[in-house]
Protein backbone atom coordinates (compact mmCIF):
# COMPACT_ATOMS: atom_id res chain seq x y z
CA UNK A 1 5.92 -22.11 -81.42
CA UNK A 2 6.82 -23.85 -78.12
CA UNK A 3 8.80 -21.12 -76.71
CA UNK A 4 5.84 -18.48 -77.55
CA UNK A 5 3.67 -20.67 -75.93
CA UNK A 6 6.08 -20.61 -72.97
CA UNK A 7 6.90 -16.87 -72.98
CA UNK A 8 3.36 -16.07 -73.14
CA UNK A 9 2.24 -18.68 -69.99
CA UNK A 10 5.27 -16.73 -68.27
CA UNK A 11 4.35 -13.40 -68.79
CA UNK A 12 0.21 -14.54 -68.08
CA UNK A 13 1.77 -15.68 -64.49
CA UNK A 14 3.85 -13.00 -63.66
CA UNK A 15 0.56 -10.42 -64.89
CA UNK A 16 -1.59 -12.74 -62.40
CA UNK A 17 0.84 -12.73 -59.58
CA UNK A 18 0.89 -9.02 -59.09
CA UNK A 19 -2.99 -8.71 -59.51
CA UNK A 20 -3.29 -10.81 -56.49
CA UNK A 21 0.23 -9.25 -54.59
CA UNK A 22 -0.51 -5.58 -55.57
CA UNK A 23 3.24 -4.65 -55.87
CA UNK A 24 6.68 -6.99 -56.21
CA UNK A 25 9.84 -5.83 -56.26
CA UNK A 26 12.30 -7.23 -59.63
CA UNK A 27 13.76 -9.61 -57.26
CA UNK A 28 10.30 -10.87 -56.02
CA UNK A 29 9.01 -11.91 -59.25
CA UNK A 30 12.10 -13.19 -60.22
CA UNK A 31 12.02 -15.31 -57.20
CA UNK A 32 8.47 -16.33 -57.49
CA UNK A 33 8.53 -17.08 -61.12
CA UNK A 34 12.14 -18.89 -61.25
CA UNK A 35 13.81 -16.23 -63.89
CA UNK A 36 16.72 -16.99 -62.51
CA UNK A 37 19.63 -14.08 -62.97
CA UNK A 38 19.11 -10.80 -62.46
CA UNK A 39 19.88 -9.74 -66.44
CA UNK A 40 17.48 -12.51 -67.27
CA UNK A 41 14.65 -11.21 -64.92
CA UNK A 42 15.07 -7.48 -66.15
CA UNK A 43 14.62 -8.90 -69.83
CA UNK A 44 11.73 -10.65 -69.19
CA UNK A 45 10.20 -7.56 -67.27
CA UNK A 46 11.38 -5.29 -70.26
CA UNK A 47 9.35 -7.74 -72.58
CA UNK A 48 6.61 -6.94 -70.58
CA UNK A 49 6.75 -3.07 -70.61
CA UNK A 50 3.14 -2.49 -72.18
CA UNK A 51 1.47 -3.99 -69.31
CA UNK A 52 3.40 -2.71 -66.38
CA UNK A 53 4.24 0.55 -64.42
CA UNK A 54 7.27 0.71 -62.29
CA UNK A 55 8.43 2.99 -59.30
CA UNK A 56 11.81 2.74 -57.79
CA UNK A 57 12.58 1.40 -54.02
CA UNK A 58 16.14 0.78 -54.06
CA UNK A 59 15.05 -1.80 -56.71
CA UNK A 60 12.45 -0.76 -59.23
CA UNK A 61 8.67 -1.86 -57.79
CA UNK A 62 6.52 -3.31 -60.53
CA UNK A 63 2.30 -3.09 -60.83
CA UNK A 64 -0.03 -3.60 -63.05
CA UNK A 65 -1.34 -0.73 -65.70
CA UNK A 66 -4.33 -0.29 -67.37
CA UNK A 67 -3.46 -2.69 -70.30
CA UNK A 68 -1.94 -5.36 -67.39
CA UNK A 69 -5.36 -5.03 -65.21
CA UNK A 70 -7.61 -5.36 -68.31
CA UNK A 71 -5.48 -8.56 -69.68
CA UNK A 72 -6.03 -10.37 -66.41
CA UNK A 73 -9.38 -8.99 -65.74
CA UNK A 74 -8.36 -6.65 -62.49
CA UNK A 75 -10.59 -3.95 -61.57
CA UNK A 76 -8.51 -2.78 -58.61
CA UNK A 77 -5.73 0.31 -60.37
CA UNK A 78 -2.60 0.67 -58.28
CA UNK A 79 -0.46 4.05 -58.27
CA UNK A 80 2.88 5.05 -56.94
CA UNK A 81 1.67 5.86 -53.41
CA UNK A 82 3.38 5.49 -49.33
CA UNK A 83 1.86 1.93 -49.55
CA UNK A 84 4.08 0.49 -51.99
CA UNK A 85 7.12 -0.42 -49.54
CA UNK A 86 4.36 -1.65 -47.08
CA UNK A 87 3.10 -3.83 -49.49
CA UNK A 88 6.39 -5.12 -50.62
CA UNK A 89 7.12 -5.82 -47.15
CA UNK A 90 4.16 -7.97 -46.69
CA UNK A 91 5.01 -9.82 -50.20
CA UNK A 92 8.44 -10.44 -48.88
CA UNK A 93 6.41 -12.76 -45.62
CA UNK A 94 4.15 -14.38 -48.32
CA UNK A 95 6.92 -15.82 -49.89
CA UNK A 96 9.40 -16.18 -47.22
CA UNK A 97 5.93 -18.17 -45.86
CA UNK A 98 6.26 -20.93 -48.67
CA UNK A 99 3.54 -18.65 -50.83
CA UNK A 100 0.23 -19.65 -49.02
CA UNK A 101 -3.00 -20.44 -51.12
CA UNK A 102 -5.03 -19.51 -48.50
CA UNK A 103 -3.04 -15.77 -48.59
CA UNK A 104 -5.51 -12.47 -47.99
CA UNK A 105 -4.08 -8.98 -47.91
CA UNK A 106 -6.11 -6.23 -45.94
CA UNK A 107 -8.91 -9.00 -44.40
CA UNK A 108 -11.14 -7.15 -41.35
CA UNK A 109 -11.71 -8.92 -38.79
CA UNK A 110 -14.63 -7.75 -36.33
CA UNK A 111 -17.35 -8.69 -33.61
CA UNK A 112 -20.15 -6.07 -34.35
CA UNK A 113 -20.90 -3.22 -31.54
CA UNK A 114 -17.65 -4.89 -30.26
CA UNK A 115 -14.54 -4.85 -32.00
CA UNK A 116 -12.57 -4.65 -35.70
CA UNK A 117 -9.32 -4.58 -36.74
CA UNK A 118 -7.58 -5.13 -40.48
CA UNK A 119 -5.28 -7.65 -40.48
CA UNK A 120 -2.04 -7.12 -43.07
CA UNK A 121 -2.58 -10.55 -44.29
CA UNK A 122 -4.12 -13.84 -43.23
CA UNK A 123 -4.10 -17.07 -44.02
CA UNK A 124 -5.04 -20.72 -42.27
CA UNK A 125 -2.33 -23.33 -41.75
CA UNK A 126 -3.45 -26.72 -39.89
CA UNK A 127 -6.60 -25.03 -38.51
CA UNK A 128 -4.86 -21.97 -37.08
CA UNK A 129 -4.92 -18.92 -38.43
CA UNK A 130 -2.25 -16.79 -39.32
CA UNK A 131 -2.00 -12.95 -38.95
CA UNK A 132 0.49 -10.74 -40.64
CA UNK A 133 1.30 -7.59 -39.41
CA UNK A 134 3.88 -4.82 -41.23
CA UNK A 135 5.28 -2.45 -39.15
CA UNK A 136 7.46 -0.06 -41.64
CA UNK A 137 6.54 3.53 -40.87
CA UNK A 138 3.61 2.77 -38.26
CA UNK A 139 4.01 4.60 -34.81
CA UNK A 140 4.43 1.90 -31.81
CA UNK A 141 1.13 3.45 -30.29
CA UNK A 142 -0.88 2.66 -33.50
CA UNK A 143 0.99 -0.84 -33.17
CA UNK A 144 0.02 -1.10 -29.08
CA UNK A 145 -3.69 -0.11 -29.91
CA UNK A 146 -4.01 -2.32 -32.64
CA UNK A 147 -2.23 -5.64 -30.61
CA UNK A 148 -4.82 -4.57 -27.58
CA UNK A 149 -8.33 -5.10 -30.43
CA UNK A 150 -6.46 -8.62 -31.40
CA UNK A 151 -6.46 -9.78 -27.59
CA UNK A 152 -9.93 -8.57 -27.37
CA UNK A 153 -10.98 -10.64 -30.61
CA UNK A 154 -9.16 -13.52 -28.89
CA UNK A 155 -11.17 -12.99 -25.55
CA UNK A 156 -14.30 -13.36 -27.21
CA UNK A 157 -13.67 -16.40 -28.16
CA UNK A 158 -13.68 -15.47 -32.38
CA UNK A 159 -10.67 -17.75 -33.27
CA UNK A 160 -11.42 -21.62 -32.62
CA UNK A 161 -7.29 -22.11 -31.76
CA UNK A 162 -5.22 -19.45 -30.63
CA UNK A 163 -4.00 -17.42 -34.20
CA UNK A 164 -0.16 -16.65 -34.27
CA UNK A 165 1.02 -13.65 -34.93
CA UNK A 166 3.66 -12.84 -37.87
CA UNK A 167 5.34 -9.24 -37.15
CA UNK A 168 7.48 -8.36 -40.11
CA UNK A 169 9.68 -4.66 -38.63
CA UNK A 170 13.32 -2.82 -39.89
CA UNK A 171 14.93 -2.88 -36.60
CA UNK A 172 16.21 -4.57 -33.67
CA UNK A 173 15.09 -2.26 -31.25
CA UNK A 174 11.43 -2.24 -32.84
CA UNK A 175 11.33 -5.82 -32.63
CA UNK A 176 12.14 -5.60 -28.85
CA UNK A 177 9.05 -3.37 -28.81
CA UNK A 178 7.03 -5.79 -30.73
CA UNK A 179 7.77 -8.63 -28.58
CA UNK A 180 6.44 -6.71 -25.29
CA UNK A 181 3.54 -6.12 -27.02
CA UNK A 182 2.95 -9.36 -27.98
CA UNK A 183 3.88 -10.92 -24.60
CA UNK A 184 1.74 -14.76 -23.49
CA UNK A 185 0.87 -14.95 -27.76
CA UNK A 186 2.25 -17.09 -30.04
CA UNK A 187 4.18 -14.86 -32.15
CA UNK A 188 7.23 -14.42 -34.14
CA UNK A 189 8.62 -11.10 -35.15
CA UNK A 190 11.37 -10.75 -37.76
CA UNK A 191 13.17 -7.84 -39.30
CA UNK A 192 13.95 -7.07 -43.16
CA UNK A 193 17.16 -8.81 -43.02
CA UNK A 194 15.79 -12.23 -41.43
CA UNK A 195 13.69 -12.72 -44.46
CA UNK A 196 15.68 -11.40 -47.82
């Protein structure tokens, strides 16, 4: 009786933690929910085939089906799409991050007639916030433009302490891009490897 208890709590929290993350990789979830080995985190996952889809990414990608979303009361489907190694990306900062309560994926940010731009992710540490930008497949102009409506948000004044900037890229030589464009701001830019 305990261990159904258990096994259903576990599977409730894993169901829960990708309606709020969207899409986490095997060893995500096995991070985030403790399961331990790999064979261990694949069973539990295989126990939980009715409520999950799956796409493959070097490791398989799990999300929430219909019967998942309706058990934890989601109204937001998910498919196999470009986004999904995006959004893994960004999962891999929230938890590299120490999982942050205060966590928002996709949050626009905007001074009307002015200015808006949609952050990755934010969240609020000590007063300051946080903004989390994923640069997978993005083209460096998209990246320059988008850098260029943050310093304007700063210049009007719309963040009480200067935000820093979290810059999660795959390469060396795109970080060294990165950093020029985020030159006099407080921001750190790490590639895949830094974080796994």
């Amino acid at each position: 009786m305990k261990a159904t208890l258990a096994k259903k709590q576990r599977h409730e929290s894993i169901l829960l933690s990708l309606k709020k993350l969207g899409y986490l990789s095997r060893s995500q979830i096995q991070r985030l929910h403790r399961l331990k080995s790999d064979r261990n985190a694949n069973r539990v996952l295989a126990g939980m085939s009715e409520y999950l889809s799956s796409a493959r990414l070097g490791e398989k990608v799990y999300y929430l089906n219909a019967a998942g979303r309706e058990q934890v009361g989601c109204d937001h489907p998910l498919k196999r799409s470009g986004q999904i190694e995006h959004c893994v990306m960004r999962n891999d900062v929230y938890i590299a991050r120490g999982c942050p309560t205060t966590w928002q994926a996709e949050v626009k940010l905007m001074v009307p007639g002015e200015v808006s731009v949609i952050a990755d992710a934010l969240y609020s540490m000590g007063g300051v916030y946080h903004i989390v930008e994923i640069d997978n497949t993005q083209k460096m102009a998209a990246n320059r433009a988008k850098m260029g409506r943050y310093r304007t948000l700063i210049a009007l004044g719309v963040f009480e302490k200067p935000p820093k900037f979290i810059w999660l890229t795959t390469t060396e030589y795109r970080r060294r891009q990165l950093a020029k464009l985020c030159e006099n701001l407080n921001a750190y830019i790490y590639t895949v490897s830094d974080i796994k």
